[in-house]
Protein backbone atom coordinates (compact mmCIF):
# COMPACT_ATOMS: atom_id res chain seq x y z
CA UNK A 1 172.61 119.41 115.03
CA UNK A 2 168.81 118.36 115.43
CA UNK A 3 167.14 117.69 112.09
CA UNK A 4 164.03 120.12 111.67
CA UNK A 5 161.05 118.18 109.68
CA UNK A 6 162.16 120.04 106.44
CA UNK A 7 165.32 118.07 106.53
CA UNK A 8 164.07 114.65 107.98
CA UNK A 9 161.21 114.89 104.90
CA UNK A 10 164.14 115.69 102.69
CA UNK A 11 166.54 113.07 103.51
CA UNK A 12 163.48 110.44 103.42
CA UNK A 13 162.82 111.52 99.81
CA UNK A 14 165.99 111.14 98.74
CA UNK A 15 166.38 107.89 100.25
CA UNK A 16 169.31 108.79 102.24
CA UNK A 17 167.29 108.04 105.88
CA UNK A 18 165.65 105.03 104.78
CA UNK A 19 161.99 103.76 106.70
CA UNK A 20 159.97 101.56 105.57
CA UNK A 21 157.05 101.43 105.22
CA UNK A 22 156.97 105.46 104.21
CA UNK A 23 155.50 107.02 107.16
CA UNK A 24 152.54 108.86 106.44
CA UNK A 25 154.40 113.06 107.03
CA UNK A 26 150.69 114.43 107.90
CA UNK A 27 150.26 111.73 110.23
CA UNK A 28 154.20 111.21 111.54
CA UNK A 29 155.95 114.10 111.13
CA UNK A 30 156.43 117.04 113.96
CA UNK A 31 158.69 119.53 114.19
CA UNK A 32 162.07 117.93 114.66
CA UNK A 33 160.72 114.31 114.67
CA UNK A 34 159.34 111.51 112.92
CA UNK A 35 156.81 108.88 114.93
CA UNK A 36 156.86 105.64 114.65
CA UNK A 37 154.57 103.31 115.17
CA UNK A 38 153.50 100.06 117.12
CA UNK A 39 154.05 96.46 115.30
CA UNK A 40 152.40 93.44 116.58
CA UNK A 41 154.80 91.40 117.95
CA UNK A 42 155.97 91.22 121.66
CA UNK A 43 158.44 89.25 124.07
CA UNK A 44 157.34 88.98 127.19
CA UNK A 45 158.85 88.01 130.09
CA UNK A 46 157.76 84.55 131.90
CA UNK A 47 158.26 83.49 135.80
CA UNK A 48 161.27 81.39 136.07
CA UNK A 49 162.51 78.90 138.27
CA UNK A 50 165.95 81.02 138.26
CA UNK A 51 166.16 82.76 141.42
CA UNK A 52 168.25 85.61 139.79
CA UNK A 53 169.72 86.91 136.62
CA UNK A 54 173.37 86.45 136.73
CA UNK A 55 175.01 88.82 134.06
CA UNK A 56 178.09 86.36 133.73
CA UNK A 57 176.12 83.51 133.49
CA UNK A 58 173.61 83.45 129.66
CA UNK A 59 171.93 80.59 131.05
CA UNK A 60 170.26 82.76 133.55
CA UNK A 61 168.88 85.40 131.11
CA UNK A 62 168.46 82.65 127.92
CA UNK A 63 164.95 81.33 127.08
CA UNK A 64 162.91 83.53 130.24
CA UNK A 65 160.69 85.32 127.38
CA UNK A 66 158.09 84.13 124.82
CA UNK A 67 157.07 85.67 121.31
CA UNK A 68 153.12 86.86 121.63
CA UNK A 69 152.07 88.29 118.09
CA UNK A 70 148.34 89.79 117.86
CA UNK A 71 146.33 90.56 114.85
CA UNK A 72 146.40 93.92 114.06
CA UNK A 73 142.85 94.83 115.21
CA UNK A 74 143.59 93.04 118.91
CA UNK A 75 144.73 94.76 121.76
CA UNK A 76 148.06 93.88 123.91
CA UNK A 77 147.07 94.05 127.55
CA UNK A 78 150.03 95.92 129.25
CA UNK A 79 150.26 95.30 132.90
CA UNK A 80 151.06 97.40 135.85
CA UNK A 81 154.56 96.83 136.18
CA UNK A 82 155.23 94.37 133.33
CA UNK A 83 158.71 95.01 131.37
CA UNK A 84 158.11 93.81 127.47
CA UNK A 85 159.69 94.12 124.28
CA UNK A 86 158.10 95.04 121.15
CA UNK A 87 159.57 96.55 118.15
CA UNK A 88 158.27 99.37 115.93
CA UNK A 89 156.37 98.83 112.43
CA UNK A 90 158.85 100.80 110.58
CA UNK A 91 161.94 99.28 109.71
CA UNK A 92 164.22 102.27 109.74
CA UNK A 93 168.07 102.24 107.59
CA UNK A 94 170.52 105.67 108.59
CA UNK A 95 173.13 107.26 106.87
CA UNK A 96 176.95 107.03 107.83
CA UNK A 97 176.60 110.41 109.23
CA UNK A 98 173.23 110.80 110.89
CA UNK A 99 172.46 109.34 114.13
CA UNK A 100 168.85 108.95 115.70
CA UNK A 101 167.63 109.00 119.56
CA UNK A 102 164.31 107.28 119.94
CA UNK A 103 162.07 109.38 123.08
CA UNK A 104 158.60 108.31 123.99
CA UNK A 105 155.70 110.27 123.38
CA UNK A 106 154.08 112.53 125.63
CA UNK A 107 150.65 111.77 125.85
CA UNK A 108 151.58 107.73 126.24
CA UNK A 109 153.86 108.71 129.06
CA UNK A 110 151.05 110.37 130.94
CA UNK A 111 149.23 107.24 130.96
CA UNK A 112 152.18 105.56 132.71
CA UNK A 113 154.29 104.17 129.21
CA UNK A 114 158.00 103.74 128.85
CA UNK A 115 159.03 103.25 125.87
CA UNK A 116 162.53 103.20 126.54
CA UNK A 117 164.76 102.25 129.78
CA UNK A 118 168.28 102.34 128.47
CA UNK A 119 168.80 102.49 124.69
CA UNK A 120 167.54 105.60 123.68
CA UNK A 121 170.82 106.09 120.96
CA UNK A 122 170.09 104.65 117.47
CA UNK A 123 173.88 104.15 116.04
CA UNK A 124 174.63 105.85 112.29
CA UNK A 125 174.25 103.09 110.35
CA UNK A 126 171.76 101.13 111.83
CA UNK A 127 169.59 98.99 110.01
CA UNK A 128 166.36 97.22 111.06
CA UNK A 129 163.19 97.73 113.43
CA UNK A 130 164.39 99.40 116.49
CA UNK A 131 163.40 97.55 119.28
CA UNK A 132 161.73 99.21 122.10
CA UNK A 133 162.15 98.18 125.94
CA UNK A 134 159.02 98.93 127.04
CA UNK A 135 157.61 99.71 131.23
CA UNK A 136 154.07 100.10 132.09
CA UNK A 137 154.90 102.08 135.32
CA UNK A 138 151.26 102.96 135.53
CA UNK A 139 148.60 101.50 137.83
CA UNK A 140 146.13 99.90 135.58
CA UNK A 141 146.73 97.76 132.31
CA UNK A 142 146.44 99.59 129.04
CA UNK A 143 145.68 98.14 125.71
CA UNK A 144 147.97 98.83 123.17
CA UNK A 145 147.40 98.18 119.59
CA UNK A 146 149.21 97.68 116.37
CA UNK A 147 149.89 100.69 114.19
CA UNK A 148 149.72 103.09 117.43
CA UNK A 149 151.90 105.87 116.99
CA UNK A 150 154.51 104.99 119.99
CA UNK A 151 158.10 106.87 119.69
CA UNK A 152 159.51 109.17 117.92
CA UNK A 153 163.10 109.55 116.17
CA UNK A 154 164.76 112.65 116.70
CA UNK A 155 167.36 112.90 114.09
CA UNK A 156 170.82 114.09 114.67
CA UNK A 157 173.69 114.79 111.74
CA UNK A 158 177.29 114.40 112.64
CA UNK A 159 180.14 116.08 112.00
CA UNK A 160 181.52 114.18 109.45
CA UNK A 161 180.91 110.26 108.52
CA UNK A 162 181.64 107.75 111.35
CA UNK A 163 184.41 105.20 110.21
CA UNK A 164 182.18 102.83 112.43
CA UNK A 165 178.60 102.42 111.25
CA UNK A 166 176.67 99.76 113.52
CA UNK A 167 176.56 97.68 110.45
CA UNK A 168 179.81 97.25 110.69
CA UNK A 169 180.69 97.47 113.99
CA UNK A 170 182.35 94.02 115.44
CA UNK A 171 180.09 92.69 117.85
CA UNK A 172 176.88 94.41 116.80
CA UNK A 173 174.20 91.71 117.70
CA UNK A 174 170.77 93.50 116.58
CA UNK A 175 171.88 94.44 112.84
CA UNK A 176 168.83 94.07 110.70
CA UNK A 177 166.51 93.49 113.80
CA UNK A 178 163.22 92.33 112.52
CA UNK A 179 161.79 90.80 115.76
CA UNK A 180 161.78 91.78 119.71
CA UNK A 181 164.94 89.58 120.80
CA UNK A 182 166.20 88.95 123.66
CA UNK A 183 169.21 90.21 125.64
CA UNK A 184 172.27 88.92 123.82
CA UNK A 185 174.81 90.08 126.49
CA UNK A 186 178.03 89.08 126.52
CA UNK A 187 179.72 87.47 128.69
CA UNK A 188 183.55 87.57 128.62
């Protein structure tokens, strides 16, 4: 079942979904979603001397981004067709039993903004900034900046508590994300 904002207010308040900094409800809050917003940090992707990206192979995707951080009144120039990751401001802790999907917003999207390409599920459980894997698909660079009000969280609560939270999941490589990273695919 979708959270309405009655219940995603709620379950902030009593500290059960946990995001910090509080978001602002005038400002954040819709109907049956909270928005989160831009931080300042980005990995973008550099040219490589690697003629391809072998999935088998880590050396092939290690080390082909770099960390760009802006002040919070600067702008991030978004390309045409540039692929970055940034991460949102919030830093956002769920429940056993509530799961999250993270969808872009609308009037970013009509500007040519993707805020997601693959990962759209946020695991119950998860802890940390959720990353975003972001596409301008538009045809003119856009300036982004801090703060912006970029996703939002639609919250979903499941039938009953998982028995695997992504805290504890074996293998999960992005608990307590504070920072864009890289791909940490694995290999075996």
């Amino acid at each position: 079942m979708v959270l309405s904002d009655r219940e995603i207010k709620k379950l902030i308040d009593e500290n059960r979904i946990k995001i910090s900094p509080k978001p602002d409800f005038d400002e954040q809050l819709g109907s049956a979603s909270l928005d989160l917003r831009l931080d300042n940090e980005f990995m973008v992707f550099e040219h490589t001397k690697n003629p391809y990206i072998d999935t088998r192979k880590p050396e092939t995707f290690r080390d082909i981004t770099r960390l760009v951080r802006i002040a919070d009144d600067e702008a991030f120039v978004f390309q045409p067709g540039e692929f970055v990751l940034a991460n949102t401001k919030e830093e956002v802790c769920l429940p056993d039993d509530i799961a999250a999907r993270i969808d872009g917003r609308s009037s970013l999207g009509r500007l040519g903004i993707v805020i997601h390409s693959t990962a759209g599920h946020i695991d119950p459980g998860f802890q940390g900034k959720i990353v975003l894997e972001m596409e301008n698909i538009g045809m003119i660079p856009i300036l982004l900046y801090p703060k912006t009000r970029i996703c939002q969280l639609v919250f979903e609560e499941l039938s009953s508590p998982t028995t695997k939270p992504y805290y504890k999941k074996a293998g999960a490589k992005y608990v307590g994300a504070q920072h864009p990273e890289e791909s940490k695919l694995e290999t075996k």
